[in-house]
Protein backbone atom coordinates (compact mmCIF):
# COMPACT_ATOMS: atom_id res chain seq x y z
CA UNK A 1 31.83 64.32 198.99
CA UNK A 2 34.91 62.68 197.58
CA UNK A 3 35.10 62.93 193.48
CA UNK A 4 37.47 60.22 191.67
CA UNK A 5 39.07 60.77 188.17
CA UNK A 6 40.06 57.82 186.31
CA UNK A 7 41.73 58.73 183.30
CA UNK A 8 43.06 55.93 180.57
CA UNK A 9 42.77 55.04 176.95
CA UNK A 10 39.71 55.15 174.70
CA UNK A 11 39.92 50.98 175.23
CA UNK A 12 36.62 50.50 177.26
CA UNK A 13 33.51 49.78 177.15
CA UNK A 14 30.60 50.97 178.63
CA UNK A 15 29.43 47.99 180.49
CA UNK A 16 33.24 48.23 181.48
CA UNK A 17 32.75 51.43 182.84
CA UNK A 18 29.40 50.39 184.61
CA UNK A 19 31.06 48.26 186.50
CA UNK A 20 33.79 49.96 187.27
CA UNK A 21 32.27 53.00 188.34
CA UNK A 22 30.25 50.87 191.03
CA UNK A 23 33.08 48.64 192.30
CA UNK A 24 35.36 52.11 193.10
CA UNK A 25 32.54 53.74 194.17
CA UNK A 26 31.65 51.69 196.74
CA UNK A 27 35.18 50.96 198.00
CA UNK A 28 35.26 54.72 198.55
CA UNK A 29 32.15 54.77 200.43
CA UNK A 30 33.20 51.98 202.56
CA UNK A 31 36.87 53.66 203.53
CA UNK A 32 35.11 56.94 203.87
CA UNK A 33 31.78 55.77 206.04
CA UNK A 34 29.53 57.90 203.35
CA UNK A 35 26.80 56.75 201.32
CA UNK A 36 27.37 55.27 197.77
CA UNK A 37 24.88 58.48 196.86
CA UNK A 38 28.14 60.90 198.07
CA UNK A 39 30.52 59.47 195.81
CA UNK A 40 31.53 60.87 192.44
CA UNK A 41 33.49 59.40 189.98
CA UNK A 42 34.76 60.75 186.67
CA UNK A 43 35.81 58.83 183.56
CA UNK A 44 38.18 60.21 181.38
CA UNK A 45 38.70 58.65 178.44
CA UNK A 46 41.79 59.48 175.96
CA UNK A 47 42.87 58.22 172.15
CA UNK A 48 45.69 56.63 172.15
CA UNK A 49 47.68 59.31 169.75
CA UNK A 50 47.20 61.68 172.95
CA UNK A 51 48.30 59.75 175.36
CA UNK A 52 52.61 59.81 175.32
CA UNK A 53 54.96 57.00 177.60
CA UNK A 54 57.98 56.35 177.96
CA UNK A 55 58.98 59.54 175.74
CA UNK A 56 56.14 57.77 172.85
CA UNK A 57 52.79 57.87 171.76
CA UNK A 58 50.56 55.13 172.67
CA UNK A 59 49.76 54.87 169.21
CA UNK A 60 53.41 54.43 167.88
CA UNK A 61 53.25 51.11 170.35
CA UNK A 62 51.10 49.21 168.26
């Protein structure tokens, strides 16, 4: 039963995340031969003051 974390920003929405979560689930199902039902995915979502790149905050970007 394969779980997938997606982690990003706090930027999404949920209809976003529907579809999301269906599209990657069912490319995992189809490179794994399983059934969308065995597929897990996790969405972790992050503000952008705790998210650092490049040496920076996300929020220091903007």
């Amino acid at each position: 039963m394969p779980v997938i974390t997606i982690a990003g920003n706090n930027g999404i929405s949920v209809e976003k995340k529907r579809e999301m979560v269906k599209n990657v689930s069912k490319v995992v199902a189809d490179a794994y031969d399983l059934p969308i039902e065995a597929i897990t995915v996790l969405v972790q979502a992050y503000e952008k003051e705790s998210i650092g790149v490049a040496g920076e905050l996300l929020s220091d970007r903007e």
